[in-house]
C-alpha atoms as a PDB file:
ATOM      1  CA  UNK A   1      66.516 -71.239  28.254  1.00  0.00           C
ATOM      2  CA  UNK A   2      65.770 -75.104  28.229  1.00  0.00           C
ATOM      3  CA  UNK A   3      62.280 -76.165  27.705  1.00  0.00           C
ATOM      4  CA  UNK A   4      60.381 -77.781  30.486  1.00  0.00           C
ATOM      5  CA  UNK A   5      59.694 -81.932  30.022  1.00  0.00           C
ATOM      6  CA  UNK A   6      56.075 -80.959  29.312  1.00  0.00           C
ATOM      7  CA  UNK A   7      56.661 -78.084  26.405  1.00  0.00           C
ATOM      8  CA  UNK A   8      59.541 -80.484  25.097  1.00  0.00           C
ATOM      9  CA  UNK A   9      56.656 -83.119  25.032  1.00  0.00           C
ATOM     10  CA  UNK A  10      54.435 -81.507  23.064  1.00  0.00           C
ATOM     11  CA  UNK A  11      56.818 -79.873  20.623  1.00  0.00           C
ATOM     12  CA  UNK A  12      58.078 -83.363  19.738  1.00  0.00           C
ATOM     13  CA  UNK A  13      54.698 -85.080  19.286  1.00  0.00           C
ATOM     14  CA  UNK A  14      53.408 -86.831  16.320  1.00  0.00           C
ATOM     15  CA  UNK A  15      51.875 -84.150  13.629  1.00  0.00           C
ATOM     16  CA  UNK A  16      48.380 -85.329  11.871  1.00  0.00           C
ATOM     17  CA  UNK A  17      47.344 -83.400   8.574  1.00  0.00           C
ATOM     18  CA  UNK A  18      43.689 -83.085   8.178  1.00  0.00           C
ATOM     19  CA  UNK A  19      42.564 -81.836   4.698  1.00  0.00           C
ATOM     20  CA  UNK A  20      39.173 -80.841   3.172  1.00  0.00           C
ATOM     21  CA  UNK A  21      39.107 -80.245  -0.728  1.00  0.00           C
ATOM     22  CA  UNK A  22      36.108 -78.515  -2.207  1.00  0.00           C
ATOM     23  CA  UNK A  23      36.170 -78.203  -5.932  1.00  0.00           C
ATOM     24  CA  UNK A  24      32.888 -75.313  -5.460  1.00  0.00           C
ATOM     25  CA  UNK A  25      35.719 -73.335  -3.498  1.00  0.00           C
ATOM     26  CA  UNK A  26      38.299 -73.584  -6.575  1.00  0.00           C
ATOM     27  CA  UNK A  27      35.397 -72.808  -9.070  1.00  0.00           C
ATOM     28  CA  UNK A  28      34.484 -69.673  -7.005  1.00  0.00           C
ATOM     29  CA  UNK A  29      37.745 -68.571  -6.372  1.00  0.00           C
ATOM     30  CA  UNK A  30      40.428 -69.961  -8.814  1.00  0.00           C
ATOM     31  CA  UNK A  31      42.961 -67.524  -8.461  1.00  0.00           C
ATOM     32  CA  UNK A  32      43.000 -67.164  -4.694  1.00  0.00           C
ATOM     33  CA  UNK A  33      45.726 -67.740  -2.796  1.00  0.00           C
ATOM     34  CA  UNK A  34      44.563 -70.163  -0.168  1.00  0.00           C
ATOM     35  CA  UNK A  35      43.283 -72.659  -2.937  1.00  0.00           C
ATOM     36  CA  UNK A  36      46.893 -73.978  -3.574  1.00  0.00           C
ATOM     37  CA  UNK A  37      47.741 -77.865  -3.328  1.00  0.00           C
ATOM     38  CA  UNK A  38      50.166 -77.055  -0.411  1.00  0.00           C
ATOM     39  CA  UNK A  39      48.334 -77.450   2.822  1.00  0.00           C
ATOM     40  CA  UNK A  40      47.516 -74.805   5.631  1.00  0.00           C
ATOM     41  CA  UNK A  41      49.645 -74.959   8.502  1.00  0.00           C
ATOM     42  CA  UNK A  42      47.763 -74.748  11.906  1.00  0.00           C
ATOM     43  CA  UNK A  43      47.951 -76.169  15.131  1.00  0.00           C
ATOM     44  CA  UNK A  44      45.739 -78.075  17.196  1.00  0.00           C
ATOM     45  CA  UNK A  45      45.241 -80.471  20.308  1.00  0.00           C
ATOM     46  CA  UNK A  46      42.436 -82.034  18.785  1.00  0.00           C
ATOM     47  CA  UNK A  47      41.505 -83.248  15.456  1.00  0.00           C
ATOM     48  CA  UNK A  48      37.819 -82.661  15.837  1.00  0.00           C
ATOM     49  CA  UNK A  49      39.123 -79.012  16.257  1.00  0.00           C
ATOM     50  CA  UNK A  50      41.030 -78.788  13.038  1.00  0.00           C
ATOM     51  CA  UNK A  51      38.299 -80.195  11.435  1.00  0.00           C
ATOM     52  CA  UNK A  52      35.986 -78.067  12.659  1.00  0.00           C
ATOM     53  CA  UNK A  53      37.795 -75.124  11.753  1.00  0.00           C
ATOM     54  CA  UNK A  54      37.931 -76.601   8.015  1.00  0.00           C
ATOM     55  CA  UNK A  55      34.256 -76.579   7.714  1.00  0.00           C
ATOM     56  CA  UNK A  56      33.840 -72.765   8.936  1.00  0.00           C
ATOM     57  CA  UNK A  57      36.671 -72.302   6.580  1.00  0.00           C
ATOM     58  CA  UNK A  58      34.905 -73.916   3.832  1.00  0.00           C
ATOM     59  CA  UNK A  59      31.283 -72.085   4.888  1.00  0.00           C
ATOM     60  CA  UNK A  60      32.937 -68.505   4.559  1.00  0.00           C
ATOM     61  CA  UNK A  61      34.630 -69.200   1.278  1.00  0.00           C
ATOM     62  CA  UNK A  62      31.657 -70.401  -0.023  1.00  0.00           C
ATOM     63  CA  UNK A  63      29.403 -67.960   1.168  1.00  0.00           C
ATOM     64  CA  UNK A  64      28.718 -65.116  -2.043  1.00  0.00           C
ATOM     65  CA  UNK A  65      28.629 -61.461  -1.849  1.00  0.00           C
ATOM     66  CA  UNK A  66      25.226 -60.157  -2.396  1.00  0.00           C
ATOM     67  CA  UNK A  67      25.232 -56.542  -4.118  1.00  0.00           C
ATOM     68  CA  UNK A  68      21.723 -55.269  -4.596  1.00  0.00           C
ATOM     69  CA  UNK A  69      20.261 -52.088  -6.069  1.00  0.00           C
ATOM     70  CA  UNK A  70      17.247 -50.175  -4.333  1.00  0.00           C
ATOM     71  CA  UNK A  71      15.128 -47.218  -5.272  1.00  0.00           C
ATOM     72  CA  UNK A  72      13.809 -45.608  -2.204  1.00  0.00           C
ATOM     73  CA  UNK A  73      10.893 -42.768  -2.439  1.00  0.00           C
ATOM     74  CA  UNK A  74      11.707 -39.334  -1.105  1.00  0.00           C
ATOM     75  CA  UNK A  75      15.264 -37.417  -1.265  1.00  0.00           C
ATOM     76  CA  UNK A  76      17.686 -38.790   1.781  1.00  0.00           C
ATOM     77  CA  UNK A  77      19.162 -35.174   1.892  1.00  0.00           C
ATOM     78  CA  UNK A  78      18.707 -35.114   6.026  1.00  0.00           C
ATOM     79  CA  UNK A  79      20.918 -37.662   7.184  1.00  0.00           C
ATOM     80  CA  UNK A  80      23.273 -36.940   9.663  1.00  0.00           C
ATOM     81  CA  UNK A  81      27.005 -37.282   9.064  1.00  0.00           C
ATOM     82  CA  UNK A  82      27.739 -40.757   9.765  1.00  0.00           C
ATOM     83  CA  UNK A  83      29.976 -41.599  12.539  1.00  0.00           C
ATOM     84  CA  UNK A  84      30.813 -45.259  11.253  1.00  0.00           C
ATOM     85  CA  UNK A  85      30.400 -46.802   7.509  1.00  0.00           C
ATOM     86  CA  UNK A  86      26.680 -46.239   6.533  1.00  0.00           C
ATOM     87  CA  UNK A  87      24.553 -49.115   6.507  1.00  0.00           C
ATOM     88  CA  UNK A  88      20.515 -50.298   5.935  1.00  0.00           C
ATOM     89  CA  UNK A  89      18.457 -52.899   7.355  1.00  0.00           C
ATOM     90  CA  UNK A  90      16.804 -54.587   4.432  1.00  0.00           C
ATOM     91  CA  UNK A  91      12.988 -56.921   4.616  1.00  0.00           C
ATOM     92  CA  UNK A  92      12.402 -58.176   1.017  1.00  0.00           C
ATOM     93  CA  UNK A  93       9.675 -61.177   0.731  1.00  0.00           C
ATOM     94  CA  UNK A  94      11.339 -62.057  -2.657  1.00  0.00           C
ATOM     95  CA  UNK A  95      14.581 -62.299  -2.120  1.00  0.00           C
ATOM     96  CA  UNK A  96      14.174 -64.447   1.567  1.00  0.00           C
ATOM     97  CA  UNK A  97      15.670 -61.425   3.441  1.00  0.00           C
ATOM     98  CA  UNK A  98      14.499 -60.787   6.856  1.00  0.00           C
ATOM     99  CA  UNK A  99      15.899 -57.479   8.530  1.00  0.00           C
ATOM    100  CA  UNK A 100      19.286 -58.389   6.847  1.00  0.00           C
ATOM    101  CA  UNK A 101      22.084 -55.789   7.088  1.00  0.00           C
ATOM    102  CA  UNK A 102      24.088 -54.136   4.497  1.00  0.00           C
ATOM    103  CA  UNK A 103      26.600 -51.464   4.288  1.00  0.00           C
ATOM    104  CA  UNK A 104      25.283 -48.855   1.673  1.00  0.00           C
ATOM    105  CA  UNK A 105      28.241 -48.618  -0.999  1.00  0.00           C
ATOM    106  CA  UNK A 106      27.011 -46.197  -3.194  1.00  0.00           C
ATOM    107  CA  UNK A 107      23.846 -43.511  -2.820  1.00  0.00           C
ATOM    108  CA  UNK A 108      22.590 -40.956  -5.532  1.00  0.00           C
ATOM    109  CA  UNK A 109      19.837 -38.531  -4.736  1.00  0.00           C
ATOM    110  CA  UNK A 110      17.497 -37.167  -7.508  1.00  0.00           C
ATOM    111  CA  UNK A 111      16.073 -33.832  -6.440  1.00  0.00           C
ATOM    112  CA  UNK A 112      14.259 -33.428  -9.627  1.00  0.00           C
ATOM    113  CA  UNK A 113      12.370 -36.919  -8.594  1.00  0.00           C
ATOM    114  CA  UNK A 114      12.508 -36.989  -5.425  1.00  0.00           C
ATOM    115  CA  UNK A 115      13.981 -40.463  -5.381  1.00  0.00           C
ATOM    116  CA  UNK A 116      17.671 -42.121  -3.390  1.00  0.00           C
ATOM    117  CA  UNK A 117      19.119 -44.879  -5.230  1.00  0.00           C
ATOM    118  CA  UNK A 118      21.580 -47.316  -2.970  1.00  0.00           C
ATOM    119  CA  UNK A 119      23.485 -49.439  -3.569  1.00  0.00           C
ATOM    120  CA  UNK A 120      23.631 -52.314  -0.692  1.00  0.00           C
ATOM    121  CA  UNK A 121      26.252 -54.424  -0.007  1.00  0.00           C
ATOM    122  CA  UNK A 122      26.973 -57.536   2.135  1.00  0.00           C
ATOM    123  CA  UNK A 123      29.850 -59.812   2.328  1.00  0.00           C
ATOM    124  CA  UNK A 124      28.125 -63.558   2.857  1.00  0.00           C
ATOM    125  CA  UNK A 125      24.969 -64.699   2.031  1.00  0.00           C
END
């Protein structure tokens, strides 16, 4: 099948590399795979759009997971069976959070007590 004059066009076109290197990326993640020398191949009509995509790269590999550990009063022993992963909504003054979401990765009840320990998880901070 031969290419139309405007696909051949833009397959033969000149090639730009754009590159970002963060060395807080390598320090956070030095055995990652995406933190090689060799560069990324994407494709793109326009270099403020490769660029852009860079810096939301950059943003989500330098964003931390949080883990946290909270003690709540009374025994969660009524919750329905979840449909989806379980998850909290979480205010703390100290920590800056603000109705922030994590997924609960852990929960152990104490009868005796009467307490729920979670453990809350998010992926970027």
């Amino acid at each position: 099948m031969p290419a139309s004059p405007d696909r051949a066009a833009f397959a033969t076109r000149d090639m730009r590399l754009v590159t970002q290197q963060i060395p807080e990326i390598r320090a956070i993640h030095p055995d990652a795979r995406d933190t090689a020398d060799r560069p990324r191949v994407s494709f793109f009509d326009d270099l403020a759009q490769a660029q852009a995509v860079n810096a939301e790269r950059a943003a989500l590999l330098m964003a931390l997971p949080q883990r946290l550990s909270v003690s709540v009063s009374g025994a969660l022993i009524d919750l329905p069976k979840p449909t989806k992963a379980p998850g909290a909504r979480l205010s703390d003054a100290e920590l800056h959070l603000v109705d922030v979401d994590f997924i609960v990765s852990r929960m152990a009840v104490d009868l005796e007590a009467g307490t729920t320990a979670l453990e809350l998880f998010r992926g970027q901070v």
